[in-house]
C-alpha atoms as a PDB file:
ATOM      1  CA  UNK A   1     -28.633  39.615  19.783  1.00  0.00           C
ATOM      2  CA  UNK A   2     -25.563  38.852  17.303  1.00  0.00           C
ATOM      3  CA  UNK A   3     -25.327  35.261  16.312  1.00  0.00           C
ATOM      4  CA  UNK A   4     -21.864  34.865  17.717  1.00  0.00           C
ATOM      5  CA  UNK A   5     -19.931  36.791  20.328  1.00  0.00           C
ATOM      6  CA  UNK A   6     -16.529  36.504  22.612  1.00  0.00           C
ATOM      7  CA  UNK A   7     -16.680  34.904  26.401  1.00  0.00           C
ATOM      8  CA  UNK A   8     -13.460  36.914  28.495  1.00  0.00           C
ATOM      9  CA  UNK A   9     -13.348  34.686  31.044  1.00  0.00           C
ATOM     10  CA  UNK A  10     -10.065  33.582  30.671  1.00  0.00           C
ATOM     11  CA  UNK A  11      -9.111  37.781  30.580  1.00  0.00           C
ATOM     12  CA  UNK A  12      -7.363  38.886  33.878  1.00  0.00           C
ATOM     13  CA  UNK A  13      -7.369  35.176  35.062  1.00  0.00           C
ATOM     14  CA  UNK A  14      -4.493  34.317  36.899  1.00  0.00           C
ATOM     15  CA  UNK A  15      -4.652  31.258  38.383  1.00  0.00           C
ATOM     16  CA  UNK A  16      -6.746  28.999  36.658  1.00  0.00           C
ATOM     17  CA  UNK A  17      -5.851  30.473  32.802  1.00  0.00           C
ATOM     18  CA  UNK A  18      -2.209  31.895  33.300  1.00  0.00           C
ATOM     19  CA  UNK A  19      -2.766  35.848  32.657  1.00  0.00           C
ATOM     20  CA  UNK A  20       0.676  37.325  32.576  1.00  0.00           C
ATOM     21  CA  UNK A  21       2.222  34.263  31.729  1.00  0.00           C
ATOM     22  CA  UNK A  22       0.370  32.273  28.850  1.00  0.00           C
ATOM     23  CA  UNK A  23      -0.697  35.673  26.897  1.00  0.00           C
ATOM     24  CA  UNK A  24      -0.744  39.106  28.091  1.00  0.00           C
ATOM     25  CA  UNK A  25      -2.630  42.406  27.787  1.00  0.00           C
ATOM     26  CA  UNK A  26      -1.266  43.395  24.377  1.00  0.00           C
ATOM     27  CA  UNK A  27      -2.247  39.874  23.156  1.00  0.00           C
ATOM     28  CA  UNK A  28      -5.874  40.642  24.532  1.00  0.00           C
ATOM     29  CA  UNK A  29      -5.931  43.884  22.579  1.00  0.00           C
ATOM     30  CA  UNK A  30      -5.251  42.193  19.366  1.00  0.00           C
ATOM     31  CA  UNK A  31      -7.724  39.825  20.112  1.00  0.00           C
ATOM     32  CA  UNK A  32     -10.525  42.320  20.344  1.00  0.00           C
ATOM     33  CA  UNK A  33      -9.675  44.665  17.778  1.00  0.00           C
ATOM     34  CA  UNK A  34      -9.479  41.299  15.147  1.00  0.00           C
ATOM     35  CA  UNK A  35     -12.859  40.093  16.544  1.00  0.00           C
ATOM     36  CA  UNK A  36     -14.329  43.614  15.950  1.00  0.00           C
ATOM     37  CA  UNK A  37     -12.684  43.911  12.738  1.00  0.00           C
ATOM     38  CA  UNK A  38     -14.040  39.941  11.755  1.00  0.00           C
ATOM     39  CA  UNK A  39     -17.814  41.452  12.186  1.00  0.00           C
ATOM     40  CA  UNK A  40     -18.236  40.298  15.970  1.00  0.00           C
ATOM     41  CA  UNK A  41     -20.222  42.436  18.155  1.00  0.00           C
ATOM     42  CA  UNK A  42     -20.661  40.919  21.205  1.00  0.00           C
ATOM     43  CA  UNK A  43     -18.367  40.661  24.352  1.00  0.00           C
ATOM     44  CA  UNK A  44     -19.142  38.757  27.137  1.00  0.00           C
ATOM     45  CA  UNK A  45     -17.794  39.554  30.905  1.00  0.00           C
ATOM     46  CA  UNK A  46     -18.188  39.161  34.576  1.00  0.00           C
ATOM     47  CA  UNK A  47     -17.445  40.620  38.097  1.00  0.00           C
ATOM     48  CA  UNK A  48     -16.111  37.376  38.988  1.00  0.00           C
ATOM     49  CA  UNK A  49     -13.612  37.210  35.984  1.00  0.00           C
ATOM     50  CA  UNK A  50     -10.282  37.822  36.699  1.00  0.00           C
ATOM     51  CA  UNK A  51     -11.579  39.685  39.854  1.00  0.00           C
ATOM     52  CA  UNK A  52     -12.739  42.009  38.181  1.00  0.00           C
ATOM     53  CA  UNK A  53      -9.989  42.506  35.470  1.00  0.00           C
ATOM     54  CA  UNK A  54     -11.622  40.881  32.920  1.00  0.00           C
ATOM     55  CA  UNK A  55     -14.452  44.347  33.133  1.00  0.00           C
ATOM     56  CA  UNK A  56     -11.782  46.707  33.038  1.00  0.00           C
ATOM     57  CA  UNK A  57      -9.478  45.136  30.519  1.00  0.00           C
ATOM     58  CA  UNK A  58     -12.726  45.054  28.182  1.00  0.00           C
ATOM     59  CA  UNK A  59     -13.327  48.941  29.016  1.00  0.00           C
ATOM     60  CA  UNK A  60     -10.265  49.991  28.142  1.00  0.00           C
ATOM     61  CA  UNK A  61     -10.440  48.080  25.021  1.00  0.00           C
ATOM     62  CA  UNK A  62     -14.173  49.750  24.211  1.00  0.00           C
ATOM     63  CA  UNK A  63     -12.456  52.830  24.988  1.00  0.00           C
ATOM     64  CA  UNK A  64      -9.391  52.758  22.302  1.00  0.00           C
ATOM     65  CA  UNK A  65     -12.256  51.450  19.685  1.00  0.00           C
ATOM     66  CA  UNK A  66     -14.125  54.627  20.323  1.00  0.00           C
ATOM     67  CA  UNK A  67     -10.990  57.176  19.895  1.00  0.00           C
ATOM     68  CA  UNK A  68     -10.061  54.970  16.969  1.00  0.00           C
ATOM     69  CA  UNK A  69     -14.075  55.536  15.447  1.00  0.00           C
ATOM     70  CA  UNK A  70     -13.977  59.062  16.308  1.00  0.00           C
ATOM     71  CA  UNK A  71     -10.296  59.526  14.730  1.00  0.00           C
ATOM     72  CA  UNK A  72     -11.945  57.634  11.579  1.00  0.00           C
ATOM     73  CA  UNK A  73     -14.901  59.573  11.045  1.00  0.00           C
ATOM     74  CA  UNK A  74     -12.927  62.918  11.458  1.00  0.00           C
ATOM     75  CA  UNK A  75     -10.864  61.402   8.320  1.00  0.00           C
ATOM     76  CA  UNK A  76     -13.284  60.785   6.565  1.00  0.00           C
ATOM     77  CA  UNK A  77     -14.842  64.507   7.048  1.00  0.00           C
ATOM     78  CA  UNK A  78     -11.683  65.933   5.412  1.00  0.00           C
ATOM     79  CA  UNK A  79     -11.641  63.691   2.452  1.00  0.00           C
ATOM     80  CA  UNK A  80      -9.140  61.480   3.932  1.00  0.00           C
ATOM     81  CA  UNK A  81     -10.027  57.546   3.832  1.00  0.00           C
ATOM     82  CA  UNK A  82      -7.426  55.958   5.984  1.00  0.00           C
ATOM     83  CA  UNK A  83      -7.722  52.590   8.299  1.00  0.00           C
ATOM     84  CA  UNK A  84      -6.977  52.894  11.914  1.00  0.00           C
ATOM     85  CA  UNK A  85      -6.819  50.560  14.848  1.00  0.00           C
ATOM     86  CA  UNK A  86     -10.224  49.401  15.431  1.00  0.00           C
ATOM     87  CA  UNK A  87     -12.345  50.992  12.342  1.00  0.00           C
ATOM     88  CA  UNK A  88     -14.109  48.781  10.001  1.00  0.00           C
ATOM     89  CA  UNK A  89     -12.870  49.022   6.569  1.00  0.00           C
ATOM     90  CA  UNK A  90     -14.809  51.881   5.208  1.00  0.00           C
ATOM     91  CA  UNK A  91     -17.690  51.331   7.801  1.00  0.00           C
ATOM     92  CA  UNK A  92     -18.542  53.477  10.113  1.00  0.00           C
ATOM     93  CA  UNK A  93     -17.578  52.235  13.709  1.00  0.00           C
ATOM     94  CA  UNK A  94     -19.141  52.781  17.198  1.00  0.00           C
ATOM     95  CA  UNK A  95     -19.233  51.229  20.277  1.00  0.00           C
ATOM     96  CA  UNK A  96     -22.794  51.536  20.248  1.00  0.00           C
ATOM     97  CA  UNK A  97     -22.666  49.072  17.704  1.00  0.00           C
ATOM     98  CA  UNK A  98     -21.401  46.077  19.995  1.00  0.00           C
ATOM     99  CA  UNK A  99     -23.072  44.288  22.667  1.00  0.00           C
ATOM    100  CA  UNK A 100     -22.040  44.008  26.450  1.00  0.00           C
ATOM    101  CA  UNK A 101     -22.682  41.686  28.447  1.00  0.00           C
ATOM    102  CA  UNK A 102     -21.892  41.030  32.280  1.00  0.00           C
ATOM    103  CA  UNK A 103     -23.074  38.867  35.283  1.00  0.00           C
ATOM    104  CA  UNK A 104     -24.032  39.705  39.171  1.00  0.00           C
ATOM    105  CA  UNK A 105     -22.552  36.906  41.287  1.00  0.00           C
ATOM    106  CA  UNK A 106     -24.337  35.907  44.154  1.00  0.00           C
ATOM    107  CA  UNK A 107     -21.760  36.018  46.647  1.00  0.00           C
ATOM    108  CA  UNK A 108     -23.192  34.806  50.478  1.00  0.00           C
ATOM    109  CA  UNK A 109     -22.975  37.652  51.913  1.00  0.00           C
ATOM    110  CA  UNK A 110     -24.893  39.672  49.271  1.00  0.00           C
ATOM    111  CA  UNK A 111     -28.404  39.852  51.084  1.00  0.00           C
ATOM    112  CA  UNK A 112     -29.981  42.564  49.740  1.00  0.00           C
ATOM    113  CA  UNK A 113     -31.123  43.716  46.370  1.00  0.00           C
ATOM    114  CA  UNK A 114     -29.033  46.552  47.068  1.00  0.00           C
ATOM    115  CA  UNK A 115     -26.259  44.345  46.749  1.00  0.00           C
ATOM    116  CA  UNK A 116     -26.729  43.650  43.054  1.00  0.00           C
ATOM    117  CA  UNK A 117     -27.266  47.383  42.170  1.00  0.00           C
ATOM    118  CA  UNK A 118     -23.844  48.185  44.134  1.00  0.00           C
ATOM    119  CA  UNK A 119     -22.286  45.753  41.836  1.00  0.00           C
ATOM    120  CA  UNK A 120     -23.632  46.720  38.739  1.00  0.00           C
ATOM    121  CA  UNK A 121     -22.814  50.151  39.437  1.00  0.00           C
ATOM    122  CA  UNK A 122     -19.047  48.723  39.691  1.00  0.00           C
ATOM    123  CA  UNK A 123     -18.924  46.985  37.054  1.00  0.00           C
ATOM    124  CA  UNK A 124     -20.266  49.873  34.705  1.00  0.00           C
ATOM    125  CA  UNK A 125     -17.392  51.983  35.944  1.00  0.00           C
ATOM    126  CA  UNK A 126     -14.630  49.052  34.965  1.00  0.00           C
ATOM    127  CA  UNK A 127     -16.256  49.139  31.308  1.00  0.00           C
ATOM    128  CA  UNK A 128     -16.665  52.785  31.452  1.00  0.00           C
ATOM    129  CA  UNK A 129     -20.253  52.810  30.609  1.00  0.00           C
ATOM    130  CA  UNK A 130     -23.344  54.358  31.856  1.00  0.00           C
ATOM    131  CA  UNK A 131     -25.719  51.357  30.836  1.00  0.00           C
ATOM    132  CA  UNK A 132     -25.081  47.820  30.130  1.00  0.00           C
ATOM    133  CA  UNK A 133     -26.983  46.278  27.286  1.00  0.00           C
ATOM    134  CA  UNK A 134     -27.720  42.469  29.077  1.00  0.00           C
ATOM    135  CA  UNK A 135     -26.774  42.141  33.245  1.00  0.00           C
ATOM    136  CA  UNK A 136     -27.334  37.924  34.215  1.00  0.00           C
ATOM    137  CA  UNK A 137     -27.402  36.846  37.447  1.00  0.00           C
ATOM    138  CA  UNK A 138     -24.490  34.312  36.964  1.00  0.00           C
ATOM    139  CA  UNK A 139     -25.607  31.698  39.304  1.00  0.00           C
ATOM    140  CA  UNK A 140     -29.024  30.881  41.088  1.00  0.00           C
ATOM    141  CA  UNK A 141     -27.350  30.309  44.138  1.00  0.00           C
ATOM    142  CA  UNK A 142     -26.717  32.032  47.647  1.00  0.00           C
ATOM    143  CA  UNK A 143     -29.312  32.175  50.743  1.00  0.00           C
ATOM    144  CA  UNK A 144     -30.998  34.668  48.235  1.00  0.00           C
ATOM    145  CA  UNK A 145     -33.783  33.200  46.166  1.00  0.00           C
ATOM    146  CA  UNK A 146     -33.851  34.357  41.765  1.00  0.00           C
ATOM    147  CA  UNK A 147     -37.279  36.306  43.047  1.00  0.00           C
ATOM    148  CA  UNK A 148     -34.861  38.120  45.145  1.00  0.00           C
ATOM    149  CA  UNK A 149     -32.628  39.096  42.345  1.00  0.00           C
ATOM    150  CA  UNK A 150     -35.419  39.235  39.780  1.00  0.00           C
ATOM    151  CA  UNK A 151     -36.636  41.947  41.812  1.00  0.00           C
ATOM    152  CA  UNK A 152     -33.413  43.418  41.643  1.00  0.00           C
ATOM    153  CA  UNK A 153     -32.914  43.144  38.057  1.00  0.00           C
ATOM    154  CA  UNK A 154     -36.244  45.581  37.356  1.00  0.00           C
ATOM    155  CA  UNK A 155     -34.597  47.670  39.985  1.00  0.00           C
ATOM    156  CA  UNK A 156     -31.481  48.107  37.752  1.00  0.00           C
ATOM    157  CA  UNK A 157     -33.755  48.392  34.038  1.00  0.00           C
ATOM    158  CA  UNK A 158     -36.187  51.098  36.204  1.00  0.00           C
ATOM    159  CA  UNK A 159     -33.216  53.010  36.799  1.00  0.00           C
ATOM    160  CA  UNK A 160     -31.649  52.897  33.401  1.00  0.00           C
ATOM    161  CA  UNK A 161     -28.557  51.279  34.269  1.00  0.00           C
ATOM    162  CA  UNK A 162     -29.622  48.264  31.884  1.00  0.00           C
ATOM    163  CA  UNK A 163     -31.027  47.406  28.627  1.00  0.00           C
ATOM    164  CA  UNK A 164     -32.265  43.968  29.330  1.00  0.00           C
ATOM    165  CA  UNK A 165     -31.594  41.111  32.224  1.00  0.00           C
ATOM    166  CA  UNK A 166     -31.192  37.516  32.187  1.00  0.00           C
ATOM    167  CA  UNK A 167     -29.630  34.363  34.180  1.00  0.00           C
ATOM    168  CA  UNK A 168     -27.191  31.907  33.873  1.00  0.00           C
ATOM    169  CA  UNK A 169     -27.209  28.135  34.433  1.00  0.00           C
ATOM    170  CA  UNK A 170     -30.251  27.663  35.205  1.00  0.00           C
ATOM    171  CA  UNK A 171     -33.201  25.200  34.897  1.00  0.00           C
ATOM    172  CA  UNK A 172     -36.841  25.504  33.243  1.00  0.00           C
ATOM    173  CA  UNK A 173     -37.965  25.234  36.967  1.00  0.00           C
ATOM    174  CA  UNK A 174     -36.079  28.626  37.377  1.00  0.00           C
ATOM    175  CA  UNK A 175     -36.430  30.016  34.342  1.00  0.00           C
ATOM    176  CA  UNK A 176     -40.261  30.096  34.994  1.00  0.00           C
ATOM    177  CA  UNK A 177     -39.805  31.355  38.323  1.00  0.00           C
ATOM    178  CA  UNK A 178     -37.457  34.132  37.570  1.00  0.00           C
ATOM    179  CA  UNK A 179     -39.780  35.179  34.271  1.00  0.00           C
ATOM    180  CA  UNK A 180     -43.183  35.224  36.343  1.00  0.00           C
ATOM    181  CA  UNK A 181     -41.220  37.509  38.566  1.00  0.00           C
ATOM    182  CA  UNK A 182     -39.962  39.790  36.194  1.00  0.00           C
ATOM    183  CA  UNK A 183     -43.401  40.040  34.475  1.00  0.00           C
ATOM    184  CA  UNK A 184     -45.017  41.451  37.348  1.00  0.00           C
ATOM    185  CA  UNK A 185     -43.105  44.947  35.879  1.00  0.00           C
ATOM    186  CA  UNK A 186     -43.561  44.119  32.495  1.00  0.00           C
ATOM    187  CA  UNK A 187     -40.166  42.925  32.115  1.00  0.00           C
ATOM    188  CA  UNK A 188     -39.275  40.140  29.691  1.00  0.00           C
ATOM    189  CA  UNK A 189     -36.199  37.312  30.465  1.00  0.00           C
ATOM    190  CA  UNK A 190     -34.062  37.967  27.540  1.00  0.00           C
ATOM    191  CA  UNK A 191     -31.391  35.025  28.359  1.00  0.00           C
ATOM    192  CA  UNK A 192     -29.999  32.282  29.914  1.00  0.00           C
ATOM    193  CA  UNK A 193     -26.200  31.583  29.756  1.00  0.00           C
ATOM    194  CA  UNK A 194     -25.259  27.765  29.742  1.00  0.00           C
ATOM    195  CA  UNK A 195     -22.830  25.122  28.847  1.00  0.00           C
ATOM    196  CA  UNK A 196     -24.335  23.503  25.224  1.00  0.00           C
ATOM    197  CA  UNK A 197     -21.538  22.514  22.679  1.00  0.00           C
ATOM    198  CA  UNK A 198     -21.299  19.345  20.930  1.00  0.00           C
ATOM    199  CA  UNK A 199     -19.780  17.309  24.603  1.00  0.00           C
ATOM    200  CA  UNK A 200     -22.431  18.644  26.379  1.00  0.00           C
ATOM    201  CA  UNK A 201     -25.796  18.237  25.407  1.00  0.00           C
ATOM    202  CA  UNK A 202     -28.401  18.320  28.452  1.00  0.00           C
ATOM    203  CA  UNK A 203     -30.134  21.757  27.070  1.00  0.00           C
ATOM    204  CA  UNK A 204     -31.372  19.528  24.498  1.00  0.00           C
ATOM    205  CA  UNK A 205     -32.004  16.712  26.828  1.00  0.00           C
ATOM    206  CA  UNK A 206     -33.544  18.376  29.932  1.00  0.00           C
ATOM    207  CA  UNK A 207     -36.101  20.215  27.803  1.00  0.00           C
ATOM    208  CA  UNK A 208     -34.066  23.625  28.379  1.00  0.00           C
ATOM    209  CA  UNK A 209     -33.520  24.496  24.724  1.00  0.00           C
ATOM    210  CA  UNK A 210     -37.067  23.379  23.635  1.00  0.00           C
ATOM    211  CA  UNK A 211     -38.463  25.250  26.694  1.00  0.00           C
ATOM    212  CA  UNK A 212     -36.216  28.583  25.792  1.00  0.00           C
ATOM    213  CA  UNK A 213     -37.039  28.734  22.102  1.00  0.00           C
ATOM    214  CA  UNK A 214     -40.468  28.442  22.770  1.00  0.00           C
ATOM    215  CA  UNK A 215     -40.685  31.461  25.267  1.00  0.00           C
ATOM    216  CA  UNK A 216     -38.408  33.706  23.205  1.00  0.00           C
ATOM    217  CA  UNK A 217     -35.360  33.070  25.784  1.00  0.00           C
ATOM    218  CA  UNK A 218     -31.956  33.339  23.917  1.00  0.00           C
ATOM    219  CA  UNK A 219     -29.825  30.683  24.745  1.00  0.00           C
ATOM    220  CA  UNK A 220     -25.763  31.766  25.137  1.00  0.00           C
ATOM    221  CA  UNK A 221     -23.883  28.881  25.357  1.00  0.00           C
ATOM    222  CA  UNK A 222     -20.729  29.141  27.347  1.00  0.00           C
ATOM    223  CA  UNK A 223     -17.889  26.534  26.687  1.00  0.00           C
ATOM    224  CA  UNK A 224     -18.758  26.003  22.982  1.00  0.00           C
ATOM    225  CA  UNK A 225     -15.613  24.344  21.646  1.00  0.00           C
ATOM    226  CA  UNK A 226     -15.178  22.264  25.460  1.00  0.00           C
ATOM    227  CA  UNK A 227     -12.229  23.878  26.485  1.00  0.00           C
ATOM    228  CA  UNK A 228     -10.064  23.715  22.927  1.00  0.00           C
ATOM    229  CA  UNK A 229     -11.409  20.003  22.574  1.00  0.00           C
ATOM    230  CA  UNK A 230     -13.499  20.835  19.510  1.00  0.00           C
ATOM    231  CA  UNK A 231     -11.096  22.786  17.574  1.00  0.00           C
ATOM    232  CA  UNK A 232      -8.741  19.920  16.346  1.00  0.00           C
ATOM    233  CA  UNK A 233      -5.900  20.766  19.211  1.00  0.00           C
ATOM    234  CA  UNK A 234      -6.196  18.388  21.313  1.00  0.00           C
ATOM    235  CA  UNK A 235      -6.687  14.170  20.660  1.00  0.00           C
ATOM    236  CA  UNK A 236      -7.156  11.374  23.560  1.00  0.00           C
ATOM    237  CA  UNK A 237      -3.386  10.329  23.002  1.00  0.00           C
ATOM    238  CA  UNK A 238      -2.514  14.358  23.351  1.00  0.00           C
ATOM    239  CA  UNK A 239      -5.150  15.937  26.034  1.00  0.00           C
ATOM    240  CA  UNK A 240      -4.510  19.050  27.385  1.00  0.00           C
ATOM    241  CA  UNK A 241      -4.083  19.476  31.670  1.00  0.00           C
ATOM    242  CA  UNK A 242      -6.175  20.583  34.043  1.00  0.00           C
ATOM    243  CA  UNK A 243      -9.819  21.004  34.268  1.00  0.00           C
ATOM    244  CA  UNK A 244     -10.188  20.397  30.414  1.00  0.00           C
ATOM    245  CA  UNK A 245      -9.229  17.104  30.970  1.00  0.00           C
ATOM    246  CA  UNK A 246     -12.769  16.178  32.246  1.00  0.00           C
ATOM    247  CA  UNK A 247     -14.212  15.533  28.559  1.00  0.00           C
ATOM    248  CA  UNK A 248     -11.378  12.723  27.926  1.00  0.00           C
ATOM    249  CA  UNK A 249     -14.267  10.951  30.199  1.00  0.00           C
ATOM    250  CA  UNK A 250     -16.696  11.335  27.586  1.00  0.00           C
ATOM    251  CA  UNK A 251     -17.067   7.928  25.260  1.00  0.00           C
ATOM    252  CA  UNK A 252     -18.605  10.327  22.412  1.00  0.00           C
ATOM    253  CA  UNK A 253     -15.373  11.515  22.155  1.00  0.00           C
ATOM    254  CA  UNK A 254     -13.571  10.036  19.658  1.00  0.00           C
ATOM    255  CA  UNK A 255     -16.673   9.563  17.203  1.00  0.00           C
ATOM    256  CA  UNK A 256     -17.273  13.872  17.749  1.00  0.00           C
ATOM    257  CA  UNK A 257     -13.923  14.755  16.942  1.00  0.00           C
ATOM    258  CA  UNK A 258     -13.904  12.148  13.698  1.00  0.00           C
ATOM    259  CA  UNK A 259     -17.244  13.514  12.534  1.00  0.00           C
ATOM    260  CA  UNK A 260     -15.941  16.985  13.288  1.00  0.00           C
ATOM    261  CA  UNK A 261     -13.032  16.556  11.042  1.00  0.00           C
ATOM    262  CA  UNK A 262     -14.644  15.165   8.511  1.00  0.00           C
ATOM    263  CA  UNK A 263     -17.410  17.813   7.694  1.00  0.00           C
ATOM    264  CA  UNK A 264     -14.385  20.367   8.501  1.00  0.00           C
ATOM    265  CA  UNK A 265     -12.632  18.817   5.577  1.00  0.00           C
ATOM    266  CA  UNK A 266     -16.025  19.132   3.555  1.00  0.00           C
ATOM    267  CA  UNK A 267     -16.596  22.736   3.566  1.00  0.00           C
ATOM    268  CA  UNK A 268     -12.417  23.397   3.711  1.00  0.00           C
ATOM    269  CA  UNK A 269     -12.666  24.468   7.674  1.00  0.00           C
ATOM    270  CA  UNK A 270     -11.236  24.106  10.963  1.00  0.00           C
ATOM    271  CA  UNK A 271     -13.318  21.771  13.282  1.00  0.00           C
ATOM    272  CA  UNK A 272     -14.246  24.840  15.342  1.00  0.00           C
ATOM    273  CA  UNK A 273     -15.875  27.063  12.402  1.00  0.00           C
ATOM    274  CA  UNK A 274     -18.249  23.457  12.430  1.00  0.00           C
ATOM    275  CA  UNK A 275     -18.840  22.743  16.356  1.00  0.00           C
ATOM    276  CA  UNK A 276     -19.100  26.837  16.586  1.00  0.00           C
ATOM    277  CA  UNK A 277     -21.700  27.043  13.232  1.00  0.00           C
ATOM    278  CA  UNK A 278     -23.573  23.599  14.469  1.00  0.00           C
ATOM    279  CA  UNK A 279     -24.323  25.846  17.776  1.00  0.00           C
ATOM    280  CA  UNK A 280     -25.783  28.858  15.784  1.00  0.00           C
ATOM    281  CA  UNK A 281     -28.363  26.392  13.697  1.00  0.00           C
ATOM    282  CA  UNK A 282     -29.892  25.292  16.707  1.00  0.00           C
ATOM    283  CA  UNK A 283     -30.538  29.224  17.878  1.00  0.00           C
ATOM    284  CA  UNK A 284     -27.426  29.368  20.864  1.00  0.00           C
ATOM    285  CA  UNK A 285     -25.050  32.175  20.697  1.00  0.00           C
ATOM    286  CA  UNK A 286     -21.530  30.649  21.078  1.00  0.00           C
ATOM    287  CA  UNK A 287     -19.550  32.839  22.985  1.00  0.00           C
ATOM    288  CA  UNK A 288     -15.987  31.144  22.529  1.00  0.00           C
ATOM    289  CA  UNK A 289     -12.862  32.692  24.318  1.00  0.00           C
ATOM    290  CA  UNK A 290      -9.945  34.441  22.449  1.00  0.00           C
ATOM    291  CA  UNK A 291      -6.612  35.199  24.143  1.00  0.00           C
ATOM    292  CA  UNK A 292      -4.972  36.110  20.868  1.00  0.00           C
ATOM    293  CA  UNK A 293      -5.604  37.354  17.610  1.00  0.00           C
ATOM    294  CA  UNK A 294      -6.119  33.945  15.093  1.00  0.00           C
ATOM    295  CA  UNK A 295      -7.945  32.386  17.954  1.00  0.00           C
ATOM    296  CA  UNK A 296     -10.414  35.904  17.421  1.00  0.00           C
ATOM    297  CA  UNK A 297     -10.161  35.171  14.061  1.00  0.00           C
ATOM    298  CA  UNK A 298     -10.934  31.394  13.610  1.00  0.00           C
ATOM    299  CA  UNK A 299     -13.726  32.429  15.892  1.00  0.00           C
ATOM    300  CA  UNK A 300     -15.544  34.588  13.573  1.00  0.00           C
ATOM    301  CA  UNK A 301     -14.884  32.056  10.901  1.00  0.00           C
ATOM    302  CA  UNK A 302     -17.838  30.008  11.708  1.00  0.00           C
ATOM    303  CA  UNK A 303     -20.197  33.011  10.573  1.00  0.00           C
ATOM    304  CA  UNK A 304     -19.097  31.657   7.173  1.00  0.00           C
ATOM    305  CA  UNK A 305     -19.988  28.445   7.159  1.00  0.00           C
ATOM    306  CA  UNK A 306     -23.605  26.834   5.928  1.00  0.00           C
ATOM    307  CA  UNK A 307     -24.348  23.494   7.580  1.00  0.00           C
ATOM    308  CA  UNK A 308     -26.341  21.402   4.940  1.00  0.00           C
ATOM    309  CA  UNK A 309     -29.067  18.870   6.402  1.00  0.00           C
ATOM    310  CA  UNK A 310     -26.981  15.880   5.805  1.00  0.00           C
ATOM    311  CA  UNK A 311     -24.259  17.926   8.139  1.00  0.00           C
ATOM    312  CA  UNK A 312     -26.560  18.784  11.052  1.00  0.00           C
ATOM    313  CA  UNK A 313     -28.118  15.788  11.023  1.00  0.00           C
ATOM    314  CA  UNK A 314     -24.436  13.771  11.275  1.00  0.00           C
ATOM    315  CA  UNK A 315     -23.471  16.079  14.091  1.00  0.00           C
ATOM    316  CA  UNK A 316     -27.059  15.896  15.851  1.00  0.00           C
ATOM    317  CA  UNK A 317     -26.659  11.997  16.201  1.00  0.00           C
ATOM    318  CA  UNK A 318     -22.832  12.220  17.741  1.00  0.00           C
END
């Protein structure tokens, strides 16, 4: 799994992140094709996203790159080396190259495993694809239990609709429970999505990221930079509305977003490239959100930075 990847979320969202209003589909666009171009290869999606626009937005997106790799290669057949929207430099580009990812949500009314191979089946004809490389079950909630879904997910790789499954949020207790499942076909738990960024630390303290490492579970950590708090935008006096105002709660606040700045100023960075690179030495995969361009860019910026001791140490004791 790439180090680093891109959370859509906030893609197709109307109501909660202002799609249509704050940025729109063009500004999406950019945002992929600069993530691509900045060496990121994973995107990370969801039925639930936008309704579902968050899946097709991405598709159409995957689809462009692919005209734009095949347009590329044919170029460079004839003798002709010339850049065009969404080839790497000189590389040669594919969408085989980047990672999907997408999530099942247990809706009450899904009952049946059937349910979850309906919906996968959907959400592989938003992205235009005929297999998904990593399919989570977003949730371990619903009347359903994860055995349920577990059984589900071997349903979905013994068909060949995906490469590899995984959860979301959700405890060791579950984690166990939904890998004991899954081993019964031989099937390993590649990943559990979660909330882990500098504000939020219970993976380390519940055991979850000790647990995960040692059992060869990735850990994708959702919410990296707390909702903009982490990448120098926002300050106590300044917050930003909404649901992200929840953190202002936090007392670590102020002495996160000093130390933040400081090692930022150390290495000539943004405060993100540090909370974002802080993530990736501890074995997550940050998937940040990008709505525009620089914010794909700043992003990918963090795959430059090296953390000395003295820095991880400083940030582990915020």
């Amino acid at each position: 799994m790439p180090p680093l990847g891109i959370g859509t979320w906030q893609w197709g969202d109307r109501f909660i992140w202002g799609y249509g209003r704050r940025y729109r589909e063009d500004d999406l666009k950019e945002a992929f094709f600069t993530a691509v171009r900045h060496g990121i290869r994973l995107f990370d999606t969801a039925e639930m996203y936008g309704l579902g626009r968050s899946e097709t937005l991405l598709g159409m997106f995957l689809k462009e790159y692919e005209k734009s790799a095949e347009a590329y290669e044919q170029n460079m057949a004839v003798g002709t080396v010339r850049l065009v929207e969404g080839a790497l430099s000189s590389k040669r580009a594919s969408s085989s190259a980047l990672v999907l990812v997408s999530k099942f949500f247990p809706y009450p009314w899904r009952m049946h495993p059937s349910d979850l191979i309906r919906a996968l089946n959907k959400t592989l004809k938003r992205l235009d694809r005929s297999k998904l490389d990593l399919y989570l079950l977003h949730w371990p909630w619903g009347p359903r239990s994860i055995e349920t879904w577990m059984e589900a997910m071997a349903e979905a790789v013994r068909r060949g609709l995906v490469r590899a499954v995984g959860v979301s949020n959700c405890t060791v207790e579950q984690l166990k429970r939904a890998q004991d499942r899954l081993s019964r076909y031989g099937i390993p738990l590649a990943a559990n999505q979660v909330e882990y960024s500098l504000l939020v630390r219970s993976p380390e303290n519940n055991g979850l990221l000790s647990y995960m490492r040692s059992s060869g579970v990735r850990l994708m950590a959702y919410s990296p930079l707390a909702m903009g708090w982490l990448t120098g935008r926002y300050t106590i006096e300044h917050p930003p509305g909404g649901y992200r105002n929840r953190y202002r709660r936090d007392p670590r606040l102020p002495i996160v977003l000093q130390t933040l700045r400081e090692i930022a100023q150390k290495h000539k960075a943004e405060p993100a490239h540090i909370a974002l690179a802080w993530l990736i030495t501890k074995g997550a995969v940050p998937i940040p959100g990008a709505t525009h361009a620089r914010q794909a860019a700043s992003n990918a910026m963090a795959l430059a930075v090296q953390l000395d001791e003295e820095d991880v140490e400083r940030l582990d004791q915020v």
